[in-house]
Protein backbone atom coordinates (compact mmCIF):
# COMPACT_ATOMS: atom_id res chain seq x y z
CA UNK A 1 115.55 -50.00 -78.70
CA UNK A 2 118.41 -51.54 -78.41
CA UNK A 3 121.05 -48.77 -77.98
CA UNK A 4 124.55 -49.34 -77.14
CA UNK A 5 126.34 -47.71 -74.56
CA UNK A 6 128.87 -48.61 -72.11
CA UNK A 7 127.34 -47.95 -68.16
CA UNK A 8 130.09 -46.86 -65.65
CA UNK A 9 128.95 -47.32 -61.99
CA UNK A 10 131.48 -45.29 -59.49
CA UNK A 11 132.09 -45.80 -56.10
CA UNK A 12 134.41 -44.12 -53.75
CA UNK A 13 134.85 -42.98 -50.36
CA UNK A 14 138.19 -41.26 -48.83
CA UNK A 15 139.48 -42.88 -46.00
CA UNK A 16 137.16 -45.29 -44.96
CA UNK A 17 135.80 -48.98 -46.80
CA UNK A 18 133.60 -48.88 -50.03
CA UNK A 19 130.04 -48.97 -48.95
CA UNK A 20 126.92 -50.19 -51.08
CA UNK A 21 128.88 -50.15 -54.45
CA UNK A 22 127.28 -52.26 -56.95
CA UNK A 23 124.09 -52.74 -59.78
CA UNK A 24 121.39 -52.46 -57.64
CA UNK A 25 120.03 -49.15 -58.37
CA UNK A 26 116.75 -49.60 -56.34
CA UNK A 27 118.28 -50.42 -52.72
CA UNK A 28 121.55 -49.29 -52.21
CA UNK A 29 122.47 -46.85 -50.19
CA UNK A 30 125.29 -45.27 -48.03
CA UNK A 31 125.43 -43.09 -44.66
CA UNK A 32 129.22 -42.21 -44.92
CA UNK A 33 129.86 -38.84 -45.08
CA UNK A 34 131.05 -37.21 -48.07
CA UNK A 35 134.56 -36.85 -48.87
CA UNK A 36 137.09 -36.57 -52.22
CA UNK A 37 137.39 -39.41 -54.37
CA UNK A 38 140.44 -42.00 -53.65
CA UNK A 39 139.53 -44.94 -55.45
CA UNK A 40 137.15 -46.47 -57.96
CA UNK A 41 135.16 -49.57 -58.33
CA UNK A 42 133.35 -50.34 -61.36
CA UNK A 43 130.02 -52.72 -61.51
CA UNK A 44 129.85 -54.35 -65.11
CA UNK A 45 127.63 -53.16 -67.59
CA UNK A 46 124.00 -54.69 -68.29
CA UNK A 47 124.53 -55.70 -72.14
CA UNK A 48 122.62 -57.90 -74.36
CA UNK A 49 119.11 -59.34 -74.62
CA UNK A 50 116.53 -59.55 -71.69
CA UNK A 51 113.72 -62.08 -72.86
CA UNK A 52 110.95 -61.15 -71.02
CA UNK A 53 107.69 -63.49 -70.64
CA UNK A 54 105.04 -61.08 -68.68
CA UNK A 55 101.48 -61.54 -68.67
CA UNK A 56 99.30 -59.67 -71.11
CA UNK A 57 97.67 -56.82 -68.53
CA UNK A 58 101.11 -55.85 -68.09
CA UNK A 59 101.43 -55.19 -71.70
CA UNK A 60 101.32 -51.04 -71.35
CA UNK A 61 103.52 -50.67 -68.16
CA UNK A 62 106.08 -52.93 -69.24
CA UNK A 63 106.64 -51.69 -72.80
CA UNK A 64 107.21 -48.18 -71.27
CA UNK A 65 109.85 -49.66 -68.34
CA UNK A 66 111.30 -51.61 -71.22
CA UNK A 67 112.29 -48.52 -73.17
CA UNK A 68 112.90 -46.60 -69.53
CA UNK A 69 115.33 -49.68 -68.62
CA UNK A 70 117.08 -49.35 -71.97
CA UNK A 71 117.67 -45.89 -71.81
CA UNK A 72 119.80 -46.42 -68.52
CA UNK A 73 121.20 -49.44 -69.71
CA UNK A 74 121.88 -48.38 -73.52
CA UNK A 75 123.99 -51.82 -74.39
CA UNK A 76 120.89 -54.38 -73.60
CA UNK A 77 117.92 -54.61 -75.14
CA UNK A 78 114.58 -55.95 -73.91
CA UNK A 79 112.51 -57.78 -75.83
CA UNK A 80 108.83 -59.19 -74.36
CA UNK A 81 106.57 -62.11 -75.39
CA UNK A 82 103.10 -60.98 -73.54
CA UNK A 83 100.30 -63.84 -72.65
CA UNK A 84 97.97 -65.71 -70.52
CA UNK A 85 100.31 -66.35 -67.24
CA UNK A 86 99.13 -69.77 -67.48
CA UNK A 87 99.71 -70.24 -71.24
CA UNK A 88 103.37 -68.93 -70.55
CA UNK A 89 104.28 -70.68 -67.48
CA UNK A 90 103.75 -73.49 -69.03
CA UNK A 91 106.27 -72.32 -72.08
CA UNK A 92 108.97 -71.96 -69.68
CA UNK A 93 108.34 -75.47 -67.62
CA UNK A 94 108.52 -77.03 -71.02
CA UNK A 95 111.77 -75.34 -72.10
CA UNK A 96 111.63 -72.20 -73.81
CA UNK A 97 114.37 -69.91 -72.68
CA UNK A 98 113.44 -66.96 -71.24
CA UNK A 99 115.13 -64.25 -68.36
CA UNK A 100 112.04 -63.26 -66.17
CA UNK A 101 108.60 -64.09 -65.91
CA UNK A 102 106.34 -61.41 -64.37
CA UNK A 103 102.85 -63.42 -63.44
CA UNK A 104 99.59 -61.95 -63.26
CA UNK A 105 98.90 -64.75 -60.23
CA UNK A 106 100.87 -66.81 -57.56
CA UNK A 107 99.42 -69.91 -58.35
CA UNK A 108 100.87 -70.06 -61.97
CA UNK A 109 104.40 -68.47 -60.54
CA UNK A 110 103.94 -71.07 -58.06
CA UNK A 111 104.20 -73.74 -61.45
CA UNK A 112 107.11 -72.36 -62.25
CA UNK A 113 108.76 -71.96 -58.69
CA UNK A 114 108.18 -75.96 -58.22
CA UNK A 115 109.14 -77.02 -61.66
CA UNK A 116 113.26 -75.32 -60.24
CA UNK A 117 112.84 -72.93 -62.75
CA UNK A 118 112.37 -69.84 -60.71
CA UNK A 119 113.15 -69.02 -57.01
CA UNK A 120 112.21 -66.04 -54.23
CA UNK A 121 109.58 -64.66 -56.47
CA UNK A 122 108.69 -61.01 -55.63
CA UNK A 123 104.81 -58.79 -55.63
CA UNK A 124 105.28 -56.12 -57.27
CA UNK A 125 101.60 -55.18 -57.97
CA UNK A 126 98.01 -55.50 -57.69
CA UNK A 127 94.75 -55.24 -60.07
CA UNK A 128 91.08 -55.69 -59.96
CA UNK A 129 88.30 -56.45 -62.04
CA UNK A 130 85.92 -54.27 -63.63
CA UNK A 131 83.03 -54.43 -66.29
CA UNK A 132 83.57 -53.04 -70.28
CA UNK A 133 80.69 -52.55 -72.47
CA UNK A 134 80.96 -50.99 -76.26
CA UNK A 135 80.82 -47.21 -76.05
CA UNK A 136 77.26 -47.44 -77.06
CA UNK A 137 76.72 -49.77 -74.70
CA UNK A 138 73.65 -51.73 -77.16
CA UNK A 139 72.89 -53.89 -73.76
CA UNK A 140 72.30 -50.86 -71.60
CA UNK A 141 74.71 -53.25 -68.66
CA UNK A 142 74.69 -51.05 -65.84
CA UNK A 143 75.65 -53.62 -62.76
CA UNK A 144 77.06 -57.35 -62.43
CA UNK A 145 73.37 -58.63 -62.56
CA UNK A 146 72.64 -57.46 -65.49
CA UNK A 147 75.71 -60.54 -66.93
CA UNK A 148 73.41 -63.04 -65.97
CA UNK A 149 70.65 -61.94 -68.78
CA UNK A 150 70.57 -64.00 -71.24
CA UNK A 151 69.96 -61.86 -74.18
CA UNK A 152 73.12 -60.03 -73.21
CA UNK A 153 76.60 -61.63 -75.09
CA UNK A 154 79.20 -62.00 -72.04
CA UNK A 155 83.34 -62.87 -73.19
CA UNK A 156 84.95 -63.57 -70.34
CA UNK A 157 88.84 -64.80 -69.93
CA UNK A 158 89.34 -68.69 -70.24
CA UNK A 159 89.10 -70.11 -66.67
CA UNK A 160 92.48 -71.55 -66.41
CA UNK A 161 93.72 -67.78 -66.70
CA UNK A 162 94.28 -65.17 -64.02
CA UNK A 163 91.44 -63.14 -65.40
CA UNK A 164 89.45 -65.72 -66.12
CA UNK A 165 89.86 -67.80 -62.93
CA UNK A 166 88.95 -64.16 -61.00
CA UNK A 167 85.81 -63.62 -63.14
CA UNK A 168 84.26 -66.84 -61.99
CA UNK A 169 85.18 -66.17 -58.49
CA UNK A 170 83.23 -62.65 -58.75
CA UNK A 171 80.45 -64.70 -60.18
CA UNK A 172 80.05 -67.01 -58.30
CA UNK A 173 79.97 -64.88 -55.39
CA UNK A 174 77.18 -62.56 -56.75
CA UNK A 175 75.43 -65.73 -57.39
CA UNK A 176 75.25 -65.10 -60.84
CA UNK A 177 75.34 -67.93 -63.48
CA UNK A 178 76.73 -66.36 -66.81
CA UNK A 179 76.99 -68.40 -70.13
CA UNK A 180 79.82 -66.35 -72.24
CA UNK A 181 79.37 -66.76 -75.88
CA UNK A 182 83.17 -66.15 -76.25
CA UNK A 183 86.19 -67.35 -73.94
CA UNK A 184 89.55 -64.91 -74.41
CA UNK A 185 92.67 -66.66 -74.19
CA UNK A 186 93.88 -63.81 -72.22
CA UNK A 187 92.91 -60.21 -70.99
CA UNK A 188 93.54 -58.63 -73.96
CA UNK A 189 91.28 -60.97 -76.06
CA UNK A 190 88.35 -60.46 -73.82
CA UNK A 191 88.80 -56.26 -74.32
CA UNK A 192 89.30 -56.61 -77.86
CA UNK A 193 85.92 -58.64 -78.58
CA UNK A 194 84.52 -55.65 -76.52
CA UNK A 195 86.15 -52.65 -78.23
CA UNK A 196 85.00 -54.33 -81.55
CA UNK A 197 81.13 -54.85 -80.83
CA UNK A 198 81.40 -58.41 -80.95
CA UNK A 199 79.79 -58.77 -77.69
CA UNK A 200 78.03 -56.72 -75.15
CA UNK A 201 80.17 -57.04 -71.96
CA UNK A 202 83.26 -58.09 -70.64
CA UNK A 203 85.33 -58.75 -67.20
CA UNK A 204 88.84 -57.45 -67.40
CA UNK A 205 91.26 -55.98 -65.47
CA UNK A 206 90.46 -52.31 -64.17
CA UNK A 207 94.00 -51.13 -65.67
CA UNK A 208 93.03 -52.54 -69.15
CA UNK A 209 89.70 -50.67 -69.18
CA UNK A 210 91.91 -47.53 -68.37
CA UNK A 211 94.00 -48.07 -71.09
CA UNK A 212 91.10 -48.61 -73.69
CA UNK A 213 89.43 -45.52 -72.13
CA UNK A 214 88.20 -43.66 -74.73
CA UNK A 215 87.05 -47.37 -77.17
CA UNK A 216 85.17 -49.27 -73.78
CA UNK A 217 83.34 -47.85 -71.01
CA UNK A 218 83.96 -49.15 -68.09
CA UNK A 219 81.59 -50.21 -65.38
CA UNK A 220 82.40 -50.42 -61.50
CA UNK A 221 82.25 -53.59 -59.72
CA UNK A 222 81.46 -52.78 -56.04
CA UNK A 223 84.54 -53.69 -53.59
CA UNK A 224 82.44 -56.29 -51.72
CA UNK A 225 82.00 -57.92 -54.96
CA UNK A 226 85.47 -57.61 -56.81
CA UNK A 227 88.11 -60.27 -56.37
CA UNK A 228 91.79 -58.81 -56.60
CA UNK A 229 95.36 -60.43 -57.32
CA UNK A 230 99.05 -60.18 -56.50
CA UNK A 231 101.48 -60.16 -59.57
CA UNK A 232 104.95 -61.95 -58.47
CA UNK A 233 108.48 -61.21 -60.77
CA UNK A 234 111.26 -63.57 -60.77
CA UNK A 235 114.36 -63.72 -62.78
CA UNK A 236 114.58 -67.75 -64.07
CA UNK A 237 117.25 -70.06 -62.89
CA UNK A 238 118.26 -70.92 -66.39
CA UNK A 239 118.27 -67.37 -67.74
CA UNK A 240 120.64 -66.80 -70.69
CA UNK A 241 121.30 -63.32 -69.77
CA UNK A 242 120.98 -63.52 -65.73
CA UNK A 243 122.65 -60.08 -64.71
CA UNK A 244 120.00 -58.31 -67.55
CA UNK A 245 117.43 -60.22 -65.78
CA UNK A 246 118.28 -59.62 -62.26
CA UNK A 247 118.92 -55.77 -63.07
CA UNK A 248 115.18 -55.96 -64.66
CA UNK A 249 113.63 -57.29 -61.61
CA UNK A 250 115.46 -54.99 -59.57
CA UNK A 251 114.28 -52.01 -62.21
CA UNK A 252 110.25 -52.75 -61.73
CA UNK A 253 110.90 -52.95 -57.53
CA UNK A 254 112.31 -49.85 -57.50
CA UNK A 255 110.54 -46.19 -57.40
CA UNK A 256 110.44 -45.85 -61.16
CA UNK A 257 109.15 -49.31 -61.99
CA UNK A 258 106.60 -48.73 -59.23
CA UNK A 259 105.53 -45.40 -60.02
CA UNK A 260 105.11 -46.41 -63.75
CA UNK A 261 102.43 -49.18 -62.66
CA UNK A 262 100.91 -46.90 -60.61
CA UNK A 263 100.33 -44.69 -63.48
CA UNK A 264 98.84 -46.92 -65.17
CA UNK A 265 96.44 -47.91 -62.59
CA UNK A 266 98.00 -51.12 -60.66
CA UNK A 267 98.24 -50.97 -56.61
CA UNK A 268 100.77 -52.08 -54.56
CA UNK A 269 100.84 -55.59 -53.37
């Protein structure tokens, strides 16, 4: 991470105006027709840090469009701080400096939007829920019913987090009432008590039990059941480095950002 290279955009058209020349690698485009090069125009390069706070489900996708981003932009480096969306919404409404916040909910973007810290948010994704029991699955949990038992140990996500708030909405929409011996303070948390035995079942997202396939099994929750939500990305108004965090906004809209969250199990918005 962190290589240094200087990045050369060119742009030139014989004969006719420069069209669509600048840093936005996901949207622009031109329909002049080709012809020799006259002239050149040269966007400035993305350089320096790129603090990104992201919420923990994105943990996977983003490390890999972190390193993706660098490669094409070898003088910046990106460096994440992963949590609960609420837990670091509230970091940057209280000061912490910080480039882009990618949210696992609207309501906690939202926060930040009103606070004048953040503006023109954009979806760039969407997850589910699902069910992850140990491998050996000790409880034998086979359905959403079987959370309300109370010999079976539930973790769920704290309720003031996007995974957490979703989980009681599937809940109470099954009619269940489910006493968790263990509240995550975020996603990862929740999957980790699970992976480790420490309980018997969990509610996380469906692209966290994919990438802990293999240390959970992961049990369906039927569509009429599941709750889903949209994940908004927004460079801040007071970003230190506001062309690296611009560019890495741009970066997850376009194809590569979006096929590297599809990959790793997140729908579009």
């Amino acid at each position: 991470m962190g290589r240094r290279l200087a990045v050369l955009a060119v742009c030139a058209l014989a004969g006719v105006s420069l069209v669509g020349c600048g840093s936005d690698s996901s949207s622009s485009t031109s329909t002049a027709t080709a012809a020799p090069p006259a002239a050149t125009s040269s966007a400035p390069a993305v350089t320096g840090t790129v603090t990104v706070l992201a919420a923990a489900s994105l943990t996977e996708p983003f490390t890999e469009l972190g390193e993706r981003f660098e490669a094409e932009h070898p003088g910046a480096t990106v460096r994440f701080s992963f949590g609960a969306s609420s837990a670091l919404a509230t970091q940057i409404t209280s000061g912490a400096p910080a480039d882009v916040f990618a949210s696992a909910s609207d309501r906690n973007m939202q926060t930040v939007v009103d606070a004048g810290l953040a503006a023109a948010p954009k979806a760039f994704a969407a997850n589910t829920m699902t069910i992850v029991v140990p491998t050996d699955n000790p409880a034998d949990v086979t359905s959403l019913a079987d959370l309300a038992n109370p010999d079976v140990k539930v973790a769920l996500c704290e309720e003031q987090v996007p995974c957490g708030d979703l989980a009681a909405r599937i809940l109470s929409g099954a009619g269940l009432s489910v006493r968790p011996v263990t509240y995550g303070a975020d996603v990862k948390a929740v999957l980790t008590t699970v992976r480790l035995g420490e309980v018997d079942a969990g509610i996380v997202y469906v692209t966290d039990a994919r990438a802990a396939a293999g240390e959970v099994t992961s049990i369906e929750i039927p569509a009429e059941q599941n709750a889903a939500t949209t994940y908004p990305i927004a460079a801040l108004a007071d970003a230190p480095n506001p062309q690296g965090a611009q560019a890495f906004v741009d970066f997850v809209l376009s194809e590569v950002g979006q096929s590297v969250l599809a990959e790793a199990g997140f729908s579009a918005p």
